[in-house]
N, C-alpha and C. Protein backbone atom coordinates (compact mmCIF):
# COMPACT_ATOMS: atom_id res chain seq x y z
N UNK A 1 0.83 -1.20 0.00
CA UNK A 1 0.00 0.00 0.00
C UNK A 1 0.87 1.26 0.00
N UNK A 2 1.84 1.43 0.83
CA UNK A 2 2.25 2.40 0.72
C UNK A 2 3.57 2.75 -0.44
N UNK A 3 3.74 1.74 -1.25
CA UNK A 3 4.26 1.62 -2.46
C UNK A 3 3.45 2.20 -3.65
N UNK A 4 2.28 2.11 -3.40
CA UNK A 4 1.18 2.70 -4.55
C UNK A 4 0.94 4.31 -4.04
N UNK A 5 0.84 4.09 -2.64
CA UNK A 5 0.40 5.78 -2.14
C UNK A 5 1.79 6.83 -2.53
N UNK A 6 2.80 6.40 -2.43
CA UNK A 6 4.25 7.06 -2.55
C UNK A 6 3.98 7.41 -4.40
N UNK A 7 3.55 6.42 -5.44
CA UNK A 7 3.73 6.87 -6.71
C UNK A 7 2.84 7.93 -6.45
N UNK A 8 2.19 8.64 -6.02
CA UNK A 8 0.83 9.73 -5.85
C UNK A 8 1.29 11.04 -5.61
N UNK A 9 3.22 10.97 -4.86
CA UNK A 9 3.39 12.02 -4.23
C UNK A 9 3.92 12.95 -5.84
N UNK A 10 4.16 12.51 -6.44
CA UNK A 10 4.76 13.48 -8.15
C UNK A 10 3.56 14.19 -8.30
N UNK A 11 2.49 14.04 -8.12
CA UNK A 11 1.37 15.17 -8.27
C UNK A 11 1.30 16.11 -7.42
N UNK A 12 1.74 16.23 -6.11
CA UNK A 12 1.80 17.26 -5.19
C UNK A 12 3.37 18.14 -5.27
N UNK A 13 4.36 17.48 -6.03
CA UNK A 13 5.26 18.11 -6.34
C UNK A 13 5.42 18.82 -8.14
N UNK A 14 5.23 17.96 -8.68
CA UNK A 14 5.18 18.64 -10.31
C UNK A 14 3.50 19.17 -10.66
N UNK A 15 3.48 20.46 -10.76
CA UNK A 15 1.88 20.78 -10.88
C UNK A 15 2.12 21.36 -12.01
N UNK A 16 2.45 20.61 -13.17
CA UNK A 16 2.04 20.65 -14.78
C UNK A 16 0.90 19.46 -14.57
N UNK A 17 1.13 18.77 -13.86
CA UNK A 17 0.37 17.34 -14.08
C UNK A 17 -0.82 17.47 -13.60
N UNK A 18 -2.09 18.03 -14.32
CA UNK A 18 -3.13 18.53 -14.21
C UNK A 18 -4.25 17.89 -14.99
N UNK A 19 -5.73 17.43 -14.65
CA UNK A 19 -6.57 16.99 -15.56
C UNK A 19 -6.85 17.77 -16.17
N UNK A 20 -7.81 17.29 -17.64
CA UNK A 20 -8.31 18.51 -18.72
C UNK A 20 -8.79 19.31 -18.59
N UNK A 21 -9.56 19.32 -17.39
CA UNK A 21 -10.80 20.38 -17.21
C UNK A 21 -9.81 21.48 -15.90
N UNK A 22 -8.35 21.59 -15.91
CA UNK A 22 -8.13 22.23 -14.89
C UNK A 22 -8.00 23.44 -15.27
N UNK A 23 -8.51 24.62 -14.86
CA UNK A 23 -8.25 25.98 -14.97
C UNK A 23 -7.83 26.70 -14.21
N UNK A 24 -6.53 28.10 -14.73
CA UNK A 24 -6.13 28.70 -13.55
C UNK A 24 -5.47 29.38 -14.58
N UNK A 25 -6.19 30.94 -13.54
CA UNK A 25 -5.93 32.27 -14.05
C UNK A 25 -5.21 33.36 -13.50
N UNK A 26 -4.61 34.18 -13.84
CA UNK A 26 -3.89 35.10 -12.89
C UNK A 26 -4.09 36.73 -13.29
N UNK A 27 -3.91 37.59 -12.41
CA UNK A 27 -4.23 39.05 -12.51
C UNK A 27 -3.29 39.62 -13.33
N UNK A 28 -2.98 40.44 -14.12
CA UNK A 28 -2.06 41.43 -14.88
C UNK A 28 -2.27 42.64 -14.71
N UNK A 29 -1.38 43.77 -14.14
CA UNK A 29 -1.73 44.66 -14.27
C UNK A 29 -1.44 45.87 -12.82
N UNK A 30 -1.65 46.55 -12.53
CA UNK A 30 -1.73 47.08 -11.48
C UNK A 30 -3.13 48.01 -10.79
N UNK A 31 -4.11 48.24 -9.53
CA UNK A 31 -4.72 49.05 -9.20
C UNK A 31 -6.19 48.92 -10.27
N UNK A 32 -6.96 49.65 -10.75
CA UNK A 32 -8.40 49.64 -11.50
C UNK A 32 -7.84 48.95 -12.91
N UNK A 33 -6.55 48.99 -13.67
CA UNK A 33 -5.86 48.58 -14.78
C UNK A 33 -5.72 47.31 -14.51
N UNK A 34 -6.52 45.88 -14.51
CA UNK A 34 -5.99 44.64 -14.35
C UNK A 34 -6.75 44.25 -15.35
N UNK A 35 -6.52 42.52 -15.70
CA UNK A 35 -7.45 42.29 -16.53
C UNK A 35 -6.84 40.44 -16.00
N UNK A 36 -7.37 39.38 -16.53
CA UNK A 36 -7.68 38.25 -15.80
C UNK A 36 -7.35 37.78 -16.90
N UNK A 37 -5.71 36.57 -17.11
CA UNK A 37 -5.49 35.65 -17.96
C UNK A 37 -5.63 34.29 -17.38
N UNK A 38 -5.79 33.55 -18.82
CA UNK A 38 -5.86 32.00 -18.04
C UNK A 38 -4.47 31.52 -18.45
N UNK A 39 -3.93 30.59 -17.91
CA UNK A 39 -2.34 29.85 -18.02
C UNK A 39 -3.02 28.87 -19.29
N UNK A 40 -2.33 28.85 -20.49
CA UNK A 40 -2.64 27.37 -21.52
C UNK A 40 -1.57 26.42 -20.77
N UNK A 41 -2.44 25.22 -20.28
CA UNK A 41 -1.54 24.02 -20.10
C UNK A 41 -1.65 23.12 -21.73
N UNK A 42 -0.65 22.44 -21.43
CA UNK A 42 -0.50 21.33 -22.69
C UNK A 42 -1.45 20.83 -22.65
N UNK A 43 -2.58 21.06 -23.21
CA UNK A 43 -3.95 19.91 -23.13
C UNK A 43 -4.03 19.88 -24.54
N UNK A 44 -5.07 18.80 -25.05
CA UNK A 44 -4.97 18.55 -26.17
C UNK A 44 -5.48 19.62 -26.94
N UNK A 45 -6.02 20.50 -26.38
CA UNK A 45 -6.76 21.70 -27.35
C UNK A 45 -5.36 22.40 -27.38
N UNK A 46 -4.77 22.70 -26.59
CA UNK A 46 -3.48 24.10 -26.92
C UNK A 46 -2.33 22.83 -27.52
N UNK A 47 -2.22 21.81 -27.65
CA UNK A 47 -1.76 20.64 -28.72
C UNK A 47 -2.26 21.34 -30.24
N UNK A 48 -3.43 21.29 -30.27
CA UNK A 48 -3.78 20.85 -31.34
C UNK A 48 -3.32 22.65 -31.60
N UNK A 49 -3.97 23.70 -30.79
CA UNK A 49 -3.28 25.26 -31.15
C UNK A 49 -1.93 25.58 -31.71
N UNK A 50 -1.09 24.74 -31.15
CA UNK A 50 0.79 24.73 -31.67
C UNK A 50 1.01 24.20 -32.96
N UNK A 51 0.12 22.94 -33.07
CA UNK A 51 0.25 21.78 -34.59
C UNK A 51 -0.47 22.88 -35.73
N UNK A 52 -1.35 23.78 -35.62
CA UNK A 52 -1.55 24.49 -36.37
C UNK A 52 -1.30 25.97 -36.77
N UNK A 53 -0.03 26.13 -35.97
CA UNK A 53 0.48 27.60 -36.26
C UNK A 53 1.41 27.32 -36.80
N UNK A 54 0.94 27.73 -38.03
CA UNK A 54 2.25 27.97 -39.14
C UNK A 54 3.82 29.34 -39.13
N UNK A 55 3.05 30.26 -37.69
CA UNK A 55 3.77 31.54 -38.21
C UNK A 55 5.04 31.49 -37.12
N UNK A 56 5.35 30.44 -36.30
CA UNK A 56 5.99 30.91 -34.99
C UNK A 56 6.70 29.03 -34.92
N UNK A 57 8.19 29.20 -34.87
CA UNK A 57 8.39 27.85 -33.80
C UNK A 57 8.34 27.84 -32.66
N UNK A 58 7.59 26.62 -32.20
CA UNK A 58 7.43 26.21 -30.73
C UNK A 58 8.42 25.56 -30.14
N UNK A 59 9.53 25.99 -29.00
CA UNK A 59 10.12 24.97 -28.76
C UNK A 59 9.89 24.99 -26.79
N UNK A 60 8.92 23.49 -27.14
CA UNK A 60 8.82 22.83 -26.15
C UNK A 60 10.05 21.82 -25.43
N UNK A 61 10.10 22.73 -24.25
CA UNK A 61 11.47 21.70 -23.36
C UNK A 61 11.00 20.91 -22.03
N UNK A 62 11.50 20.44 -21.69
CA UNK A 62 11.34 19.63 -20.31
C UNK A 62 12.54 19.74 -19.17
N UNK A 63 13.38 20.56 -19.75
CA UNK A 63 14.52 20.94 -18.88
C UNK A 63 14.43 21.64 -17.51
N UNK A 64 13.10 22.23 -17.03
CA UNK A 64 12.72 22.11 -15.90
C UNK A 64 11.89 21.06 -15.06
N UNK A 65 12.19 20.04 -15.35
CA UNK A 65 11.64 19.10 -14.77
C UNK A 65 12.53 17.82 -14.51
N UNK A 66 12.71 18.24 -13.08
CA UNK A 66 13.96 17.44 -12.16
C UNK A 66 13.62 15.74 -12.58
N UNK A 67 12.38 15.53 -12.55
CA UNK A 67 12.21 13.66 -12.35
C UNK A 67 12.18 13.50 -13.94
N UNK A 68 13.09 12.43 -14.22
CA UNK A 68 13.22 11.92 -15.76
C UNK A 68 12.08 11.28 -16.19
N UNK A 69 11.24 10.75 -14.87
CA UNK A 69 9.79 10.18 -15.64
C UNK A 69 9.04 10.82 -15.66
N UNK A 70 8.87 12.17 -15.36
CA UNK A 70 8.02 13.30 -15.70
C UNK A 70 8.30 13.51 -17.12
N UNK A 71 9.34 13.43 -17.26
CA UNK A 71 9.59 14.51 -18.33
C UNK A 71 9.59 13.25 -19.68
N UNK A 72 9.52 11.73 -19.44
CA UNK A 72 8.94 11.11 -20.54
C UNK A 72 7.47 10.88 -20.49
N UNK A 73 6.66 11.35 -19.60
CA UNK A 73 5.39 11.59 -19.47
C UNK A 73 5.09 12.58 -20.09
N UNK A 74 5.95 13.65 -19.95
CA UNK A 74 5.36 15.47 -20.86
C UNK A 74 5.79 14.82 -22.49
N UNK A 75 6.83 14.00 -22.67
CA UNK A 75 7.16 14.06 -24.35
C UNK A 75 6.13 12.67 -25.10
N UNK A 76 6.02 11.62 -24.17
CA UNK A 76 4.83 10.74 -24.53
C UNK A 76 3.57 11.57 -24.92
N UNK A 77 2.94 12.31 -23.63
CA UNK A 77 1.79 12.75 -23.93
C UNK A 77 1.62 13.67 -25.25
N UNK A 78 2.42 14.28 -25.18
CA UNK A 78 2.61 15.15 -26.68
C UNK A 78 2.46 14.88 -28.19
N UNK A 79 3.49 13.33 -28.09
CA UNK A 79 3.43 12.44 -29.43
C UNK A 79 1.54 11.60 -29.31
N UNK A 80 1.59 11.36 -28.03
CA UNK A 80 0.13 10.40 -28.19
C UNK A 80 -1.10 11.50 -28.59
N UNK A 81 -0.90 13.38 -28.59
CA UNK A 81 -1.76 13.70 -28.40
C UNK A 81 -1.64 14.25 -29.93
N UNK A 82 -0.39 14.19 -30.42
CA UNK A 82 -0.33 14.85 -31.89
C UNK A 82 -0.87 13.64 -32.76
N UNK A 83 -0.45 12.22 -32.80
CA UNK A 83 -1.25 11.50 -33.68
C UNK A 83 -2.35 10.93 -33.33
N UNK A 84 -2.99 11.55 -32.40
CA UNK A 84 -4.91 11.46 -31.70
C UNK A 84 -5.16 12.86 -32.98
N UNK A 85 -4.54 13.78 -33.04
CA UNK A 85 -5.06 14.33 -33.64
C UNK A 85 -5.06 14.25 -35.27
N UNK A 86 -3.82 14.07 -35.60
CA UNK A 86 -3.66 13.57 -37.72
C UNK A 86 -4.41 12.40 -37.77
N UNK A 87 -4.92 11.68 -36.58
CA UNK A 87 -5.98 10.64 -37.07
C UNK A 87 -6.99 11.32 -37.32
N UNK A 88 -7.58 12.14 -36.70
CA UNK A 88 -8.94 13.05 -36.50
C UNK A 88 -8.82 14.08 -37.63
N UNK A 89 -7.93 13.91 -38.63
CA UNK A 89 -7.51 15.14 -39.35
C UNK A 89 -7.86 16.68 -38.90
N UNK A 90 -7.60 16.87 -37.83
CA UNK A 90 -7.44 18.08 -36.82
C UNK A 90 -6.08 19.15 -37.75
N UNK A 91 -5.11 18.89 -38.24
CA UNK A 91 -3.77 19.19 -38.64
C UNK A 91 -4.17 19.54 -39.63
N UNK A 92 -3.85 21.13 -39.66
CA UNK A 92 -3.86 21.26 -41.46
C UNK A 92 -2.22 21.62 -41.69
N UNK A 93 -1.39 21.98 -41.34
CA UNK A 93 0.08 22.29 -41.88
C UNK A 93 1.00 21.15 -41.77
N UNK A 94 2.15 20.59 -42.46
CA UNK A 94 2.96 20.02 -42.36
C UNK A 94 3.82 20.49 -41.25
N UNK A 95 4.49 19.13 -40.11
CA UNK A 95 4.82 19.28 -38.71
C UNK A 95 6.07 19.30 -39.30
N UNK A 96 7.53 19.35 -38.31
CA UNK A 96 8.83 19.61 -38.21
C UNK A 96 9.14 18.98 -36.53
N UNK A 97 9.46 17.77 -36.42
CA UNK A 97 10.00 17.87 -35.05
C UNK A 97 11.17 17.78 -34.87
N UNK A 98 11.91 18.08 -34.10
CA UNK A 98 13.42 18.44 -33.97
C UNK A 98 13.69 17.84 -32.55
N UNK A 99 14.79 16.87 -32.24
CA UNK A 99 15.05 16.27 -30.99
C UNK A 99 16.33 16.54 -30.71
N UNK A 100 16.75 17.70 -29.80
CA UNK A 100 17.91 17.56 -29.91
C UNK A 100 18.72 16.71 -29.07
N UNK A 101 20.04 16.32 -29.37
CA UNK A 101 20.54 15.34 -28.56
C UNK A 101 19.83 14.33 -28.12
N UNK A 102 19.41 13.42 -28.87
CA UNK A 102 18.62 12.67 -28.32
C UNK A 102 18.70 11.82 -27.26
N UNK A 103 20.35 11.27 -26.92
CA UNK A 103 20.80 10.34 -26.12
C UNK A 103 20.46 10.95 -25.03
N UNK A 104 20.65 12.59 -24.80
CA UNK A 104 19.99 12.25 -22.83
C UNK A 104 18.73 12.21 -22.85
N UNK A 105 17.51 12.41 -23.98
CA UNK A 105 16.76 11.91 -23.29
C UNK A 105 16.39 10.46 -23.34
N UNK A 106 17.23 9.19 -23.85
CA UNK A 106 17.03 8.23 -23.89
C UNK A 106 18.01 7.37 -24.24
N UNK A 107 18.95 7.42 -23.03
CA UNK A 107 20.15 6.50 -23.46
C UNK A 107 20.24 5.06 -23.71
N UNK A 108 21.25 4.51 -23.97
CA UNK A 108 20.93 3.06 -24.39
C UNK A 108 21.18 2.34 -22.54
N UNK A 109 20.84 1.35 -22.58
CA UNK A 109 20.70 1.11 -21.30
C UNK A 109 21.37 -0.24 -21.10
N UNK A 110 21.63 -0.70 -19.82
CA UNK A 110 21.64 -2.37 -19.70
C UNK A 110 20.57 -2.84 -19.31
N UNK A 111 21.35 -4.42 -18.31
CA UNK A 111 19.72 -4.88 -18.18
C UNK A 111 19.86 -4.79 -16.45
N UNK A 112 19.85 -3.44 -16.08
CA UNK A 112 19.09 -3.57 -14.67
C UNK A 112 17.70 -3.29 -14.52
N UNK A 113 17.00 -3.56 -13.52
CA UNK A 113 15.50 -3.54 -13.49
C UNK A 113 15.01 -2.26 -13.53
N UNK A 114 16.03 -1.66 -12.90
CA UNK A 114 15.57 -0.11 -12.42
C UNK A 114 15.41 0.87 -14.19
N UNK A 115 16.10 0.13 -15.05
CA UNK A 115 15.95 1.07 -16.37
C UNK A 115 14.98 0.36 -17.30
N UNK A 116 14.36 -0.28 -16.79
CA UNK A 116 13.37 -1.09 -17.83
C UNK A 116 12.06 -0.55 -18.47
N UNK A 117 11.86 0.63 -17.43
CA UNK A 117 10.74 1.59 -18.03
C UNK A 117 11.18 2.77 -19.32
N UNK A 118 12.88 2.93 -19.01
CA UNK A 118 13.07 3.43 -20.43
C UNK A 118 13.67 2.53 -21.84
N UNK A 119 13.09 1.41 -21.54
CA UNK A 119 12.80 0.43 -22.92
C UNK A 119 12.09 0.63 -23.11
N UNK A 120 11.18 0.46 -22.15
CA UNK A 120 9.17 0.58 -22.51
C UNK A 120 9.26 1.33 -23.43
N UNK A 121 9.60 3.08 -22.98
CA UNK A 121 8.96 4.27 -23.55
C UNK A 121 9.93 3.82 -25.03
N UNK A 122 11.08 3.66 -24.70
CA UNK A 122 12.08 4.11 -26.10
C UNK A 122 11.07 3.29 -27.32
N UNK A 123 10.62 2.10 -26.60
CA UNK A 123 9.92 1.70 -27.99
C UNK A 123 8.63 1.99 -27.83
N UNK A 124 7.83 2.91 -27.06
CA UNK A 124 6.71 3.36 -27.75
C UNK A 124 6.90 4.68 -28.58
N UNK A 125 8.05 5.41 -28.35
CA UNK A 125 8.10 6.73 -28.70
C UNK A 125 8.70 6.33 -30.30
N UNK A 126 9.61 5.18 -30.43
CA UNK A 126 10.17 4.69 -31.13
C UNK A 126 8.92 4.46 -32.63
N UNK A 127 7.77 3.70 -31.81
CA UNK A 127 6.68 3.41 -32.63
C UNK A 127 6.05 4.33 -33.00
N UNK A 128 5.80 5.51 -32.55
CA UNK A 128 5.04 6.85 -32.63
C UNK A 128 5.93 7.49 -33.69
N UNK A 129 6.93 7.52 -33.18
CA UNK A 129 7.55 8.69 -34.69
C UNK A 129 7.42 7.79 -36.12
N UNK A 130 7.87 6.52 -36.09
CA UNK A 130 7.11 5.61 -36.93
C UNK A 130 5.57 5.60 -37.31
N UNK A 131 4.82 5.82 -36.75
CA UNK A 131 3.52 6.14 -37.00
C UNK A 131 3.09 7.46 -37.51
N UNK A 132 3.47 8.49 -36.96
CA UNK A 132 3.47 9.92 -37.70
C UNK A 132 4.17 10.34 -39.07
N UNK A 133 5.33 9.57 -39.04
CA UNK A 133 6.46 9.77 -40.22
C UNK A 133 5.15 8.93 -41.55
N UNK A 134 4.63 7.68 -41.03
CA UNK A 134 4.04 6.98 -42.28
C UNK A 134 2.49 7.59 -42.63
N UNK A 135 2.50 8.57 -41.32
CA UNK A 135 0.74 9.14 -41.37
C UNK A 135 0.35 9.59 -43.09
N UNK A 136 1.10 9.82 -43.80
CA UNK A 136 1.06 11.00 -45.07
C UNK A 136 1.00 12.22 -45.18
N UNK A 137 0.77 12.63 -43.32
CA UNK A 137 0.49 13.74 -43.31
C UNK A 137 1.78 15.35 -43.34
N UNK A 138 2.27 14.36 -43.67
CA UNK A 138 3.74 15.45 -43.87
C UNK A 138 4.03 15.87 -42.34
N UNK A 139 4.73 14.73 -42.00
CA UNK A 139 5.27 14.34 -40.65
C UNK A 139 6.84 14.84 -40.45
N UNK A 140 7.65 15.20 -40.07
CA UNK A 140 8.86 14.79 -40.63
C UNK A 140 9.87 15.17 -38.80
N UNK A 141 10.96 14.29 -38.66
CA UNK A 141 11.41 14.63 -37.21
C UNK A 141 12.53 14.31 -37.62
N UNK A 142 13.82 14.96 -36.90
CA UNK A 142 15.43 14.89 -36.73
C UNK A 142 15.92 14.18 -35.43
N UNK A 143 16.48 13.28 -35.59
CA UNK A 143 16.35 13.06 -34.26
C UNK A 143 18.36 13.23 -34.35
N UNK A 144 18.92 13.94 -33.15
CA UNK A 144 20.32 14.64 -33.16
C UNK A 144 20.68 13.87 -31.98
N UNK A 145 22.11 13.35 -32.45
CA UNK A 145 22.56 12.83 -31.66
C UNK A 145 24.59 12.72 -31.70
N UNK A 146 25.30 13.06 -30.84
CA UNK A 146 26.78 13.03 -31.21
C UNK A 146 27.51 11.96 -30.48
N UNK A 147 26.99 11.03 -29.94
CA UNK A 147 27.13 9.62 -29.55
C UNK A 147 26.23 8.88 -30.14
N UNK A 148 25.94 8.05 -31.29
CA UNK A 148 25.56 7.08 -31.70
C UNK A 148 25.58 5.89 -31.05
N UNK A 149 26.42 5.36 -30.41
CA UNK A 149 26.89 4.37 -29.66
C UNK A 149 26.08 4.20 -28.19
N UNK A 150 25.74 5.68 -27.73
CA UNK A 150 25.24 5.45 -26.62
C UNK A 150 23.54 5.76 -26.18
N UNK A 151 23.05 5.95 -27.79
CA UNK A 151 21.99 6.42 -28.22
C UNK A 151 20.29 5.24 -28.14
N UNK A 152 19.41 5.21 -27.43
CA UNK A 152 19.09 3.85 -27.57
C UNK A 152 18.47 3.39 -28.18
N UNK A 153 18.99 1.84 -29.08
CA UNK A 153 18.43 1.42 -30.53
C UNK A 153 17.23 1.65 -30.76
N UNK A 154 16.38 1.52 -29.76
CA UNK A 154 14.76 1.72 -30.08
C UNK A 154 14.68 2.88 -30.98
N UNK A 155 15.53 3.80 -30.72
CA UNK A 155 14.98 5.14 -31.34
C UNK A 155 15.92 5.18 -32.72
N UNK A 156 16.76 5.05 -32.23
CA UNK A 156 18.03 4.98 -33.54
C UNK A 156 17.35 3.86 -34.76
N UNK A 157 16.77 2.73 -34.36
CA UNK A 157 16.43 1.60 -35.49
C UNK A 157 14.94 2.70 -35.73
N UNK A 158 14.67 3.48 -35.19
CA UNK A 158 12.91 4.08 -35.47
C UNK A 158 13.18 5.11 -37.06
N UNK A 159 14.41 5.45 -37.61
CA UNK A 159 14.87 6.51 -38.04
C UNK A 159 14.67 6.14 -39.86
N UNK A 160 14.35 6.07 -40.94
CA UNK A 160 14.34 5.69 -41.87
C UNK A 160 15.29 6.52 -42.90
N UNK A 161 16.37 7.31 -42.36
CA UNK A 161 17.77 7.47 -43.03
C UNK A 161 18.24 8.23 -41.89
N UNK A 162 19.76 8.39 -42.23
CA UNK A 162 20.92 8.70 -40.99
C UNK A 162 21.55 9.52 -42.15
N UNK A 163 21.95 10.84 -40.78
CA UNK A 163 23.19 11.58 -41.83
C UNK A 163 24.40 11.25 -41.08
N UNK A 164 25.46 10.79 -41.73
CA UNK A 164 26.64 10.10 -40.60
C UNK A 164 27.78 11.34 -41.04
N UNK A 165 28.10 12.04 -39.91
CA UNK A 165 29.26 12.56 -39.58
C UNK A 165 30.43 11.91 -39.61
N UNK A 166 31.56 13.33 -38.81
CA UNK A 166 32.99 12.41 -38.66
C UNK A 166 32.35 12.02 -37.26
N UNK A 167 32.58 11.04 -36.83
CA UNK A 167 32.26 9.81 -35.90
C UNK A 167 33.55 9.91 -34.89
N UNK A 168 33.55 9.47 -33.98
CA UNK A 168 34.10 8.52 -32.91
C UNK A 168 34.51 7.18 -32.89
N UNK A 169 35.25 6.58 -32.80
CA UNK A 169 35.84 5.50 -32.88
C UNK A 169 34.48 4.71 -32.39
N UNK A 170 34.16 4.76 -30.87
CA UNK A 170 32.96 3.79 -30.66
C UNK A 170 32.03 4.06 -31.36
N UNK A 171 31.34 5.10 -32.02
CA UNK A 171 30.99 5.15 -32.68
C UNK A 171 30.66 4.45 -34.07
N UNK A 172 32.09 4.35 -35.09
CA UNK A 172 32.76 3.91 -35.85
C UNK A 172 31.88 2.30 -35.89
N UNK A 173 32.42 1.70 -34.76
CA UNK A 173 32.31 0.19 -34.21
C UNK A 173 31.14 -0.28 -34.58
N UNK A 174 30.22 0.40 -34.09
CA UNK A 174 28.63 0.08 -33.88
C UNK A 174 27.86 0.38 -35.09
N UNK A 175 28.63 1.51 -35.88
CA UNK A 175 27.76 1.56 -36.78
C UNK A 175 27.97 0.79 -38.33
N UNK A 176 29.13 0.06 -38.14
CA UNK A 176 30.14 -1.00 -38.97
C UNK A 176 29.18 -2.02 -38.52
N UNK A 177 28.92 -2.06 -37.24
CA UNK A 177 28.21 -3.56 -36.91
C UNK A 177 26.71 -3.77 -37.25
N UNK A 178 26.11 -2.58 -37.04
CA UNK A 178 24.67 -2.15 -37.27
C UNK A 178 24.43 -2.19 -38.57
N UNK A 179 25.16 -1.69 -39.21
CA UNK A 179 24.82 -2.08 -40.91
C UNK A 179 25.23 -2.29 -41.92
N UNK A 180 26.34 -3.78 -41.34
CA UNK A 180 27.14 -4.52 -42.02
C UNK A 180 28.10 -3.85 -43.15
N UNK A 181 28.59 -2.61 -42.86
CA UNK A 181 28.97 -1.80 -43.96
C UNK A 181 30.44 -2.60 -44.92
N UNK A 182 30.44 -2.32 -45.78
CA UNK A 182 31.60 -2.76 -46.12
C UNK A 182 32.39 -1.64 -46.65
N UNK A 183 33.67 -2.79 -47.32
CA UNK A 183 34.79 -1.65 -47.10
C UNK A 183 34.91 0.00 -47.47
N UNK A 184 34.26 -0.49 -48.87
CA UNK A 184 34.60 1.19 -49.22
C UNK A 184 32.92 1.73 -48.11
N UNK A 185 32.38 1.26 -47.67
CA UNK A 185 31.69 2.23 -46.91
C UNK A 185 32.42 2.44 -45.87
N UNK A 186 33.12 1.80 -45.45
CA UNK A 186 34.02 2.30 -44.08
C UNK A 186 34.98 3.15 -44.36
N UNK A 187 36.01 3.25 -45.29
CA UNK A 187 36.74 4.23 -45.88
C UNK A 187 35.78 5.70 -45.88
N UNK A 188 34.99 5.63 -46.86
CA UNK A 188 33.85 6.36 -46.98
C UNK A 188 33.67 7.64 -45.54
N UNK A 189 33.54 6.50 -44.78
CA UNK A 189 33.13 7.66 -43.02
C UNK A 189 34.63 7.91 -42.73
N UNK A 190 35.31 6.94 -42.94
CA UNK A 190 36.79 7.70 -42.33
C UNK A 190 37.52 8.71 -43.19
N UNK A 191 37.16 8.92 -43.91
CA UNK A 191 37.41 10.24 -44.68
C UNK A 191 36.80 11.44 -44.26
N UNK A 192 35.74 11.22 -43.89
CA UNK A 192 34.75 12.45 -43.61
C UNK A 192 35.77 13.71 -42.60
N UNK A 193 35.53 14.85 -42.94
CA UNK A 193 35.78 15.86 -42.70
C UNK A 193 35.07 16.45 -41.76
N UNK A 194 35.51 17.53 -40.59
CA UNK A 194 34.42 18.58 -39.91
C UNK A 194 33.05 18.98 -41.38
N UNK A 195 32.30 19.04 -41.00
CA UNK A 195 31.24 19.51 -41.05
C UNK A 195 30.74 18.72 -42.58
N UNK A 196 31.41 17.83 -42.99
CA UNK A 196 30.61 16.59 -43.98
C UNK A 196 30.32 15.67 -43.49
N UNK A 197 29.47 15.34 -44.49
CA UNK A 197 28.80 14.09 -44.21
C UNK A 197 27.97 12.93 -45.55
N UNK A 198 27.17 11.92 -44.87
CA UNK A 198 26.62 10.85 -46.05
C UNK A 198 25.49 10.76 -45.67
N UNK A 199 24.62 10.22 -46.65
CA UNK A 199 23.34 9.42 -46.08
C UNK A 199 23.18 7.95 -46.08
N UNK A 200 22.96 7.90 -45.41
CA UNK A 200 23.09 6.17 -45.15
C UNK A 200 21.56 5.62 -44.93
């Protein structure tokens, strides 16, 4: 019991984590000059408000948010709430998602128990960008990463082309092993220069 009551306490500490219907407004202004805004939380309506503004990039972070499973809860809910909506054809503009560095938010892992929930996600998030990329709906995501090696496959195998830099030796290793390259493809990357690259 008190194993279940303890998962309960992240709601009294992270208060993004709010149901749909939560509202909350604040004063602006000073003296007879005020006027009464409401806060947009990420709900699926101010979702669906971002997926359709063509005039402004949005860049949504999670970098204030100390617990790492919060913050694959804020980037899950986001992907589950953007293709709830290109199913509903809600989307009228072609999306752009941009991940940067992807490895911290989902490194490759071993097999202790304690990291087994970021397999889970890596392969649902893994399946989602897979699902949006094939929607037709002019999907399209980067996923950035300068360790390959330490990047985790779920997401890396989710990717349907790679731009390969000059690399890292471990690097090098894994990605020789990952897709059986042969020789002149290995020559190929070890040539590469600062700021060239291939598609693979």
């Amino acid at each position: 019991v008190e194993n279940i009551a303890s998962s309960f306490y992240t709601f009294s500490e992270n208060y993004f984590l709010q149901p749909d219907n939560f509202m909350l407004e604040f004063e602006v202004g000073r003296g007879d000059k005020t006027e009464k805004r409401h806060i947009h939380f990420l709900d699926s309506e101010g979702i669906l408000e971002i997926l359709n503004d063509n005039k402004h990039v949005h860049h949504i972070s999670t970098a204030g948010i100390p617990d790492q499973r919060c913050k694959y809860v804020v980037i899950i809910y986001f992907l589950l709430q953007m293709a709830d909506a290109i199913k509903r054809d809600k989307v009228k503009n072609p999306i752009y998602l941009n991940f940067d560095e992807i490895r911290n938010l989902l490194p490759k892992v071993g097999s202790e128990k304690a990291s087994s929930f970021m397999d889970e996600l890596a392969k649902l998030m893994g399946r989602l960008l897979k699902e949006l990329r094939n929607s037709g709906k002019g999907v399209t995501s980067d996923l950035f990463t300068q360790e390959y090696f330490k990047t985790h496959p779920e997401l890396t195998g989710s990717a349907s082309s790679r731009h390969i830099m000059k690399c890292s030796l471990e690097d090098r290793k894994v990605l020789i092993r990952d897709f059986q390259w042969t020789k002149d493809r290995i020559e190929l990357m070890e040539s590469l220069q600062v700021g060239e690259c291939f598609l693979e």
